[in-house]
PDB file of N, CA and C in Angstrom:
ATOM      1  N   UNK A   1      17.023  -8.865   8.144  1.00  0.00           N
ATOM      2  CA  UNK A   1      17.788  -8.328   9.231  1.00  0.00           C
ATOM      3  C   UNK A   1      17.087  -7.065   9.729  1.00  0.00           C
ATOM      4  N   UNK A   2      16.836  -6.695  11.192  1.00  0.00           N
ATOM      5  CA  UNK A   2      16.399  -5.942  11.403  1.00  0.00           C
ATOM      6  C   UNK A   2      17.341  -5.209  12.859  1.00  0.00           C
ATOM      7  N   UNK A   3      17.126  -3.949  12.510  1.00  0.00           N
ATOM      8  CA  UNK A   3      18.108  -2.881  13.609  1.00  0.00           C
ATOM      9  C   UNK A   3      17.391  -2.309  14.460  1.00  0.00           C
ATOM     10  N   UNK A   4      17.558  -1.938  15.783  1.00  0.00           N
ATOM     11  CA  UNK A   4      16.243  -1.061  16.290  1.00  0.00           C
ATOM     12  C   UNK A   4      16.843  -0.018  16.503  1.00  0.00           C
ATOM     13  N   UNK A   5      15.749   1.268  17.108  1.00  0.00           N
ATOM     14  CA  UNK A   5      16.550   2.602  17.584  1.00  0.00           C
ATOM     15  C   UNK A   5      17.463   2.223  18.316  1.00  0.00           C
ATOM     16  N   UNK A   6      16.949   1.098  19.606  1.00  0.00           N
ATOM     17  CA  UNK A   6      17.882   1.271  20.358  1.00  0.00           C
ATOM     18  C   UNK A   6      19.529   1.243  20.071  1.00  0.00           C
ATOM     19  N   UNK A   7      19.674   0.198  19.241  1.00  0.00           N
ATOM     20  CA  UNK A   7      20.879  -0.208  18.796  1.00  0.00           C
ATOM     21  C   UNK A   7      21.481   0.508  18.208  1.00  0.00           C
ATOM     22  N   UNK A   8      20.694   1.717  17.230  1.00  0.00           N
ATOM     23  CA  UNK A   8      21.688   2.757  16.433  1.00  0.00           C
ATOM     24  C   UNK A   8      21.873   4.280  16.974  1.00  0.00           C
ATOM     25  N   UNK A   9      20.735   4.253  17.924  1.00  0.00           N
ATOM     26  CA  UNK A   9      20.520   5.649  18.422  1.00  0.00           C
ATOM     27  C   UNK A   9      19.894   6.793  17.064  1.00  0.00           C
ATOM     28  N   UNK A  10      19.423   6.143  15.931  1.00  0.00           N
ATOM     29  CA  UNK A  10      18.324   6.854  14.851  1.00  0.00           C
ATOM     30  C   UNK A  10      16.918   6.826  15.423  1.00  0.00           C
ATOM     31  N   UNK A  11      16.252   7.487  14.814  1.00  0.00           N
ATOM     32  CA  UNK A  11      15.110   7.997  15.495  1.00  0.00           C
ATOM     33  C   UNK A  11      14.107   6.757  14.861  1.00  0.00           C
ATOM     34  N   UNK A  12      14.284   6.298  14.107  1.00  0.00           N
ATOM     35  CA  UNK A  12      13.779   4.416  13.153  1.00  0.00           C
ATOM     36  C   UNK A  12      14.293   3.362  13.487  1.00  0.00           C
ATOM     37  N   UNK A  13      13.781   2.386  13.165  1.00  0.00           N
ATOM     38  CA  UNK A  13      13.732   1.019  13.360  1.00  0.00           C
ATOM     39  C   UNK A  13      14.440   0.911  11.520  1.00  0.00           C
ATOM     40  N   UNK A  14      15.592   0.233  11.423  1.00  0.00           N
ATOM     41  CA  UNK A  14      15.770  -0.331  10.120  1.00  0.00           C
ATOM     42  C   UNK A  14      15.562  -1.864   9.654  1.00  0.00           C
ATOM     43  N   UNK A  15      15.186  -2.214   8.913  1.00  0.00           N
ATOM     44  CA  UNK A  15      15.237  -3.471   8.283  1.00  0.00           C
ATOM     45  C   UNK A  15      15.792  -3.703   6.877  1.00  0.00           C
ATOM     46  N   UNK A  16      16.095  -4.686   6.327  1.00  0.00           N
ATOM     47  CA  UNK A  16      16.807  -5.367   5.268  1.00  0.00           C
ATOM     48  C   UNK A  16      16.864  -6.601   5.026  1.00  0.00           C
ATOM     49  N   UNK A  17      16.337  -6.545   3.384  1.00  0.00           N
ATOM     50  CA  UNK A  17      15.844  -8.363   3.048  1.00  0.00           C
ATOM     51  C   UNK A  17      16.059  -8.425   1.624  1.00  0.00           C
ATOM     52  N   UNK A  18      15.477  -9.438   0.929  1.00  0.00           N
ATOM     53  CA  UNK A  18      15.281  -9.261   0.045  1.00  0.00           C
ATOM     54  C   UNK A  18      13.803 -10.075  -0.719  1.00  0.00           C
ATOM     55  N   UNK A  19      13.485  -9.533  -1.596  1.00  0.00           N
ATOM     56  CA  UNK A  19      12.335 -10.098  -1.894  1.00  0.00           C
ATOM     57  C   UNK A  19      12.181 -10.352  -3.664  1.00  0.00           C
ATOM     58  N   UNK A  20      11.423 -11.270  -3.444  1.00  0.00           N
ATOM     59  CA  UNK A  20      11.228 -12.357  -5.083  1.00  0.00           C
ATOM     60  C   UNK A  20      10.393 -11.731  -6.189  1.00  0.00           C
ATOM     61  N   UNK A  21      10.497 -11.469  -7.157  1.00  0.00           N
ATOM     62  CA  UNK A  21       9.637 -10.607  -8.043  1.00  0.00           C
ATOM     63  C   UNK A  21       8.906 -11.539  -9.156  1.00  0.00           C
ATOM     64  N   UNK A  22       8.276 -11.328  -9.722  1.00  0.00           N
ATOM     65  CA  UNK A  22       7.787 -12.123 -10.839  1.00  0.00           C
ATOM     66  C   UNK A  22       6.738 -11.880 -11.865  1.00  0.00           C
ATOM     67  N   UNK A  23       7.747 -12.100 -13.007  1.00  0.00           N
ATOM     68  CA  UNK A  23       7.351 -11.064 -14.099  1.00  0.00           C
ATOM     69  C   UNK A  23       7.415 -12.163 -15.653  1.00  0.00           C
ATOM     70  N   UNK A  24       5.841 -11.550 -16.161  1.00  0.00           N
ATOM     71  CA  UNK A  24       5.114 -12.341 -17.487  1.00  0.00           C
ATOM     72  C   UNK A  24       5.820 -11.888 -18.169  1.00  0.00           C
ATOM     73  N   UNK A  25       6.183 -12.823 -19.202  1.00  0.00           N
ATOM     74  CA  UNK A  25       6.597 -12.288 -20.663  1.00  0.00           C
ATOM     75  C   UNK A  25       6.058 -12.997 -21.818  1.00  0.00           C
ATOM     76  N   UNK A  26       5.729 -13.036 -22.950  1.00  0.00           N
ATOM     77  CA  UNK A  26       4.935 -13.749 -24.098  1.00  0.00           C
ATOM     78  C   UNK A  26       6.444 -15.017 -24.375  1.00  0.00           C
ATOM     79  N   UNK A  27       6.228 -15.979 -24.906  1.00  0.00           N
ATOM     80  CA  UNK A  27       7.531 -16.935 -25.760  1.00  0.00           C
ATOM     81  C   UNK A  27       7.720 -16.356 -26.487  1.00  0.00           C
ATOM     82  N   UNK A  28       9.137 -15.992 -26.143  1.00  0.00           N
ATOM     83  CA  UNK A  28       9.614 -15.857 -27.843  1.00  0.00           C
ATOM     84  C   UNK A  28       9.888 -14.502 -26.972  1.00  0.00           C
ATOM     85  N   UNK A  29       9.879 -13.687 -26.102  1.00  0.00           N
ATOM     86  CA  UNK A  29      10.217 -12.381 -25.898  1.00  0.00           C
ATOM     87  C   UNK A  29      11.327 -12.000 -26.042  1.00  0.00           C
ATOM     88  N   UNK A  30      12.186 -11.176 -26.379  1.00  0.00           N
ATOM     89  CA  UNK A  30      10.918  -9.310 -27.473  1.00  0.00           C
ATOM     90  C   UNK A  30      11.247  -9.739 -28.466  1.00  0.00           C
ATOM     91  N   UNK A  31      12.062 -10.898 -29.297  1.00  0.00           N
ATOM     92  CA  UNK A  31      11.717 -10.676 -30.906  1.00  0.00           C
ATOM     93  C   UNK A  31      10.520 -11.054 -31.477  1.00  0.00           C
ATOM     94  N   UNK A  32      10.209 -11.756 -30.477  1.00  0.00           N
ATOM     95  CA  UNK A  32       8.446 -12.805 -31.634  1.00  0.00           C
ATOM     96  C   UNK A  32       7.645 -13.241 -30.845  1.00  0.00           C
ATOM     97  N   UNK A  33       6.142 -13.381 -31.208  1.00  0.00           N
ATOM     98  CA  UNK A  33       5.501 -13.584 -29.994  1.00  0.00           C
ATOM     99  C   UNK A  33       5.475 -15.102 -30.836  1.00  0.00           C
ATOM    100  N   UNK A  34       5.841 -16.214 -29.698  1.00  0.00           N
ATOM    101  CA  UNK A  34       5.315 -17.564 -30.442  1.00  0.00           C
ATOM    102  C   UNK A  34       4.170 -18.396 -29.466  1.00  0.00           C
ATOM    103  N   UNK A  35       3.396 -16.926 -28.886  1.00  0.00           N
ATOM    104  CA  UNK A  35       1.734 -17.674 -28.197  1.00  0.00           C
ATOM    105  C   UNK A  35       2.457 -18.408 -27.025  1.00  0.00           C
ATOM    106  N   UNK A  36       1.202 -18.182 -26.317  1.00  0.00           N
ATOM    107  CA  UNK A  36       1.924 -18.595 -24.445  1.00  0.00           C
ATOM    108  C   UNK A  36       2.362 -17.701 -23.336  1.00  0.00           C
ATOM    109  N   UNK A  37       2.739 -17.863 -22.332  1.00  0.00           N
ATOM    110  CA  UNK A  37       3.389 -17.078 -21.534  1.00  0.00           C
ATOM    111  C   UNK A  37       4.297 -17.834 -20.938  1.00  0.00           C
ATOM    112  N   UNK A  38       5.332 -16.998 -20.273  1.00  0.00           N
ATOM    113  CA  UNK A  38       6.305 -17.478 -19.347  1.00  0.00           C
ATOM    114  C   UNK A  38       6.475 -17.144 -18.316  1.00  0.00           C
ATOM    115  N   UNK A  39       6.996 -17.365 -16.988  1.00  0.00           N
ATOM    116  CA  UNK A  39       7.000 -16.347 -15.590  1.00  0.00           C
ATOM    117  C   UNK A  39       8.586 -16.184 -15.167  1.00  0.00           C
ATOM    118  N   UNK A  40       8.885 -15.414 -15.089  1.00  0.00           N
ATOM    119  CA  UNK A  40      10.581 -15.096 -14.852  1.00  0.00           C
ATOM    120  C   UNK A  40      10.546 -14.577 -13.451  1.00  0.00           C
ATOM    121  N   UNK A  41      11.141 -15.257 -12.454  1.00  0.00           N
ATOM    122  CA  UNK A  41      11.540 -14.797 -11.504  1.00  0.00           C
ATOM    123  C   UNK A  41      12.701 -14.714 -11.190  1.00  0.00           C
ATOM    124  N   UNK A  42      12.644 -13.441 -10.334  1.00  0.00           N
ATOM    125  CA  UNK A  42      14.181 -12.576  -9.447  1.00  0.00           C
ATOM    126  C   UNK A  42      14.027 -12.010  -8.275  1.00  0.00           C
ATOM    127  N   UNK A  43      14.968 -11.832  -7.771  1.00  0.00           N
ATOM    128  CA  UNK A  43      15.412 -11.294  -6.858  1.00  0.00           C
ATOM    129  C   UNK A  43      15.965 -10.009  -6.457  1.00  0.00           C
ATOM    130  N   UNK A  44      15.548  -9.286  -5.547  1.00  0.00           N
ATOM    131  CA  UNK A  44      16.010  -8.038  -5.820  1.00  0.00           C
ATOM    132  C   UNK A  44      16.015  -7.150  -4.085  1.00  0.00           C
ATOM    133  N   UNK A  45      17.105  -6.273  -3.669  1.00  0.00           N
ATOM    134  CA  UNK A  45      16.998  -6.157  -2.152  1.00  0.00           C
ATOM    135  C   UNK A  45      15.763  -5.040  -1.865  1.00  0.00           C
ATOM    136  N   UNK A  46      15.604  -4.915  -0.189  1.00  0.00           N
ATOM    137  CA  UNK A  46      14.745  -4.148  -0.194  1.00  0.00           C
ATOM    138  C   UNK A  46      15.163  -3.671   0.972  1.00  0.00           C
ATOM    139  N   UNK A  47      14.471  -2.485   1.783  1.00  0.00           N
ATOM    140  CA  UNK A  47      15.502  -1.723   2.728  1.00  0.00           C
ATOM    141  C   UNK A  47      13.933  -0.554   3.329  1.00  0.00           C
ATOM    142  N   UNK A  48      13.873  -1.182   4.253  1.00  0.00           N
ATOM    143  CA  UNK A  48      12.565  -0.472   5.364  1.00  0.00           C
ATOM    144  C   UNK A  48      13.275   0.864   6.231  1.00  0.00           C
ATOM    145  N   UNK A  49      12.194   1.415   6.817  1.00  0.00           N
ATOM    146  CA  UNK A  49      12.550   2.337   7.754  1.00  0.00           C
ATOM    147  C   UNK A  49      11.305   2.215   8.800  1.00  0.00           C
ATOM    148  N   UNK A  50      11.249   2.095   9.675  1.00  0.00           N
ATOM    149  CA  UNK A  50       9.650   2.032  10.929  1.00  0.00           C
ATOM    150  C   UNK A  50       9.759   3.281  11.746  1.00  0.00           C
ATOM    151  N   UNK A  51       8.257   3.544  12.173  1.00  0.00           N
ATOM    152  CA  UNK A  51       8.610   4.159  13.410  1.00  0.00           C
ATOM    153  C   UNK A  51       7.226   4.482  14.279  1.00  0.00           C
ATOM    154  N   UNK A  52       7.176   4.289  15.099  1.00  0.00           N
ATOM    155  CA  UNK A  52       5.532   3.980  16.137  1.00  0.00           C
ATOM    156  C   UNK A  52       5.379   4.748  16.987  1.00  0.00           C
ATOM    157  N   UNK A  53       4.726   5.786  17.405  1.00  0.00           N
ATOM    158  CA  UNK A  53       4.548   6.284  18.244  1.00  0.00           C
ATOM    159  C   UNK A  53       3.473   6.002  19.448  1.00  0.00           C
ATOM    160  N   UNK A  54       3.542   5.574  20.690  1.00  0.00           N
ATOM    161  CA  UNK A  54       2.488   5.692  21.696  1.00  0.00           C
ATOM    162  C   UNK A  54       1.305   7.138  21.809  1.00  0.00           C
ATOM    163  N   UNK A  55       0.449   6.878  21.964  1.00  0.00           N
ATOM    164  CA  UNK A  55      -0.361   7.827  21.594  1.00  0.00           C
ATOM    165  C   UNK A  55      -1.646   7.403  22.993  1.00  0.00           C
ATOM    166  N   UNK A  56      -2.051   8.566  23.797  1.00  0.00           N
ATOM    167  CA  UNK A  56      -3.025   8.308  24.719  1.00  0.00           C
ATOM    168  C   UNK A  56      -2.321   6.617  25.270  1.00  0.00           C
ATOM    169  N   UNK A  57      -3.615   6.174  26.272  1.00  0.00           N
ATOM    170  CA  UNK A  57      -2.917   4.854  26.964  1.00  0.00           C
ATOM    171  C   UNK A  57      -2.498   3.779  26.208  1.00  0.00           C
ATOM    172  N   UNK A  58      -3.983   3.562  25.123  1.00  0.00           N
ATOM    173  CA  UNK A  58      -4.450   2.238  24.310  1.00  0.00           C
ATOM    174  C   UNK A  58      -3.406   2.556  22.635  1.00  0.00           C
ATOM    175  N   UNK A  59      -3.107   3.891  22.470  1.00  0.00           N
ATOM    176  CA  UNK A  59      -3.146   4.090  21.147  1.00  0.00           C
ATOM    177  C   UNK A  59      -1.794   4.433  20.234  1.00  0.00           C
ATOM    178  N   UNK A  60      -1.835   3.974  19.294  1.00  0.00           N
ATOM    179  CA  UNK A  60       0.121   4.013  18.490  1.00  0.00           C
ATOM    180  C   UNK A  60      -0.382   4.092  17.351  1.00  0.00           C
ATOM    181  N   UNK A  61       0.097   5.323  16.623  1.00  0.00           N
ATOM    182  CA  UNK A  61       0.413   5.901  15.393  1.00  0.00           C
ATOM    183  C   UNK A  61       1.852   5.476  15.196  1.00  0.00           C
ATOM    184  N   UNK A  62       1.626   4.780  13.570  1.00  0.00           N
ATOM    185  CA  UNK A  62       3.241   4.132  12.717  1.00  0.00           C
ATOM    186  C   UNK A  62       3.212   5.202  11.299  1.00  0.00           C
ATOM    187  N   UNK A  63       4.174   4.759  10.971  1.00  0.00           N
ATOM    188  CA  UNK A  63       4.757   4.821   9.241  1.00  0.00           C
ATOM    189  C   UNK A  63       5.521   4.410   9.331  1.00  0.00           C
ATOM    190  N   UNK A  64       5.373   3.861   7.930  1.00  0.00           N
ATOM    191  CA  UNK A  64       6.908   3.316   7.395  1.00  0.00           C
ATOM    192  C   UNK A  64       6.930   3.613   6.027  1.00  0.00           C
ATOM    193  N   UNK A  65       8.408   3.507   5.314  1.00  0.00           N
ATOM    194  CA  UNK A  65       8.828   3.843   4.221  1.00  0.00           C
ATOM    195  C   UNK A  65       9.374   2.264   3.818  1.00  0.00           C
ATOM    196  N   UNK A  66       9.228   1.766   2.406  1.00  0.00           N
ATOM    197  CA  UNK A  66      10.065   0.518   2.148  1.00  0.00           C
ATOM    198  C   UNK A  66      10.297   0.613   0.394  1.00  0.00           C
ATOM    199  N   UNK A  67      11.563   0.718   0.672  1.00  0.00           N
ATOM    200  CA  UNK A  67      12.475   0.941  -0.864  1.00  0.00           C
ATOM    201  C   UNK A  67      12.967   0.080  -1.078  1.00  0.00           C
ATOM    202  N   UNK A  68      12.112  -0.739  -2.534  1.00  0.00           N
ATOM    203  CA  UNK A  68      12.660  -2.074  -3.454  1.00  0.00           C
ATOM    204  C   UNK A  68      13.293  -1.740  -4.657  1.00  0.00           C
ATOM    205  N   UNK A  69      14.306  -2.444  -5.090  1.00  0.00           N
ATOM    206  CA  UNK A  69      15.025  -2.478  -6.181  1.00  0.00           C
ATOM    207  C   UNK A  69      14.348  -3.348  -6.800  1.00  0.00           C
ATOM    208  N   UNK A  70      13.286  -3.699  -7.858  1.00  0.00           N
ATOM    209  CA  UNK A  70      12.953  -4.257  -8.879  1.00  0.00           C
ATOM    210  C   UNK A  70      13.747  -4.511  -9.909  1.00  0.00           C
ATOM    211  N   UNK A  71      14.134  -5.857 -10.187  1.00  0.00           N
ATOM    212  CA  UNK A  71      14.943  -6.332 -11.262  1.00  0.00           C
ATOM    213  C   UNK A  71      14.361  -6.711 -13.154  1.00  0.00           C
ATOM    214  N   UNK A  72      13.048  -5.684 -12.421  1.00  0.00           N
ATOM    215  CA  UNK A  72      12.644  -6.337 -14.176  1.00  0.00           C
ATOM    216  C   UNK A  72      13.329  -5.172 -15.034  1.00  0.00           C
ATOM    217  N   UNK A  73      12.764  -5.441 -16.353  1.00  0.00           N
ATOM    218  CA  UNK A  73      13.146  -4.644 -17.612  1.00  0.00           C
ATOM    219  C   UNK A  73      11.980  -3.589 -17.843  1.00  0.00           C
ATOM    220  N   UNK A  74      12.186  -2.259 -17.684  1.00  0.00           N
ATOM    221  CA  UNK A  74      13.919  -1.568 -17.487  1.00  0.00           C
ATOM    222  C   UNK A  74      13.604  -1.991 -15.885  1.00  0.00           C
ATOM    223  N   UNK A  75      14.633  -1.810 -15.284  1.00  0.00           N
ATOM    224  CA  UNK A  75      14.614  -1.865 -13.646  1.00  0.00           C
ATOM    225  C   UNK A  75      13.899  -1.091 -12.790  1.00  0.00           C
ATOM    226  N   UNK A  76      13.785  -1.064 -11.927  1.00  0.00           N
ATOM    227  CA  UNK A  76      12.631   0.492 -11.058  1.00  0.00           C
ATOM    228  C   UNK A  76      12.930   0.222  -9.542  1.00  0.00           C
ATOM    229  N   UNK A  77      13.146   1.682  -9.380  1.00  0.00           N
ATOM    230  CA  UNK A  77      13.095   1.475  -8.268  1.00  0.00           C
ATOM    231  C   UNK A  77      11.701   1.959  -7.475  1.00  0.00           C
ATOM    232  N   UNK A  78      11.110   1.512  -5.998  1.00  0.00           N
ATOM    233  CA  UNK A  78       9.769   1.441  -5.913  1.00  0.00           C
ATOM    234  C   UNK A  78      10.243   2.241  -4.740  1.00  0.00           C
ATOM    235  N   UNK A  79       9.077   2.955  -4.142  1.00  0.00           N
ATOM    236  CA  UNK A  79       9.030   3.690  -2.821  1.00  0.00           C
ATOM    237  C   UNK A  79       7.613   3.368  -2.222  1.00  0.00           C
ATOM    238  N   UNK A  80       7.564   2.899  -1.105  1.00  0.00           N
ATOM    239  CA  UNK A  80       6.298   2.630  -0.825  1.00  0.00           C
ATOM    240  C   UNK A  80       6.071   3.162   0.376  1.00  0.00           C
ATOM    241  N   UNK A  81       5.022   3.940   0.567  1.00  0.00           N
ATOM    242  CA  UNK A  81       4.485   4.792   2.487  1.00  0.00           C
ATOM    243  C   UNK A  81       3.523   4.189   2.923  1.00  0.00           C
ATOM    244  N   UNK A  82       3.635   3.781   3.979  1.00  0.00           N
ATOM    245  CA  UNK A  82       2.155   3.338   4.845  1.00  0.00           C
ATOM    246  C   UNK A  82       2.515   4.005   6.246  1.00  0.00           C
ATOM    247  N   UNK A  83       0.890   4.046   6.550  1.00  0.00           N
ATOM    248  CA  UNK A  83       0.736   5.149   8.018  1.00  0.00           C
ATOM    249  C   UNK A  83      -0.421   4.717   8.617  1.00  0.00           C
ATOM    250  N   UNK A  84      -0.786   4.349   9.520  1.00  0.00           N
ATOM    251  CA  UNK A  84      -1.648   3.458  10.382  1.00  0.00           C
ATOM    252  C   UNK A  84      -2.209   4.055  11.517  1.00  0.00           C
ATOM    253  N   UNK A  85      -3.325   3.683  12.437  1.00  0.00           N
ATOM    254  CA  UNK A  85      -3.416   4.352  13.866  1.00  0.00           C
ATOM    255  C   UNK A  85      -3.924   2.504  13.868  1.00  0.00           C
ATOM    256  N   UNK A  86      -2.836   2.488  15.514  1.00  0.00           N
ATOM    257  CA  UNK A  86      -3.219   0.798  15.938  1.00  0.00           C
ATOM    258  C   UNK A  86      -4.055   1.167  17.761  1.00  0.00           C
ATOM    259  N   UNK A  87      -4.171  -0.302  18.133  1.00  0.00           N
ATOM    260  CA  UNK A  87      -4.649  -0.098  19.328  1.00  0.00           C
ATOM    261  C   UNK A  87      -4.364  -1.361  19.998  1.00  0.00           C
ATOM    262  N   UNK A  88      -3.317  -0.736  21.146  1.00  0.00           N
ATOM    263  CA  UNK A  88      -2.449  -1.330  21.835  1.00  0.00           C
ATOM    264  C   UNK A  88      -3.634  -2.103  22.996  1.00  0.00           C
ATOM    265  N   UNK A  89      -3.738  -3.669  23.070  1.00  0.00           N
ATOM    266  CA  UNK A  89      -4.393  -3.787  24.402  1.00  0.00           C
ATOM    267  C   UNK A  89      -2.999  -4.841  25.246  1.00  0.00           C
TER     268      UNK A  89
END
């Protein structure tokens, strides 16, 4: 799901999803290792923020922020930044 400024009047673009995780564990995990692996997958939400600026004619500077809830053991929560210069034709 995604929100734009326009719609909230925030100075960001919001989004909201969720995304699939997937995580090794030995057989037999945690009392015994009985050789092998296994893959456990989950699910877990995640929750963006955007925002782009026009820059000169051709040019747009972004960031974004995107905060996942990771469902493994122990749980975590993740923060992730990206920041870009694009070029608009």
């Amino acid at each position: 799901m995604v929100v734009t400024r326009k719609a909230t009047g925030l100075p960001v673009d919001l989004a909201a999803g969720a995304v699939r995780y997937e995580e090794a564990y030995h057989i037999g995990y945690p009392n015994e290792d009985l050789g092998g692996r296994i893959l456990v997958h989950r699910w877990g939400p995640h929750l963006s923020a955007l925002r782009s600026l026009r820059v000169l004619r051709f040019g747009e500077l972004w960031a974004e922020t995107d905060l996942h809830y990771a469902p493994y053991r122990p749980r975590q929560l993740l923060l992730f930044l990206d920041v870009g210069i694009g070029l608009r034709l």
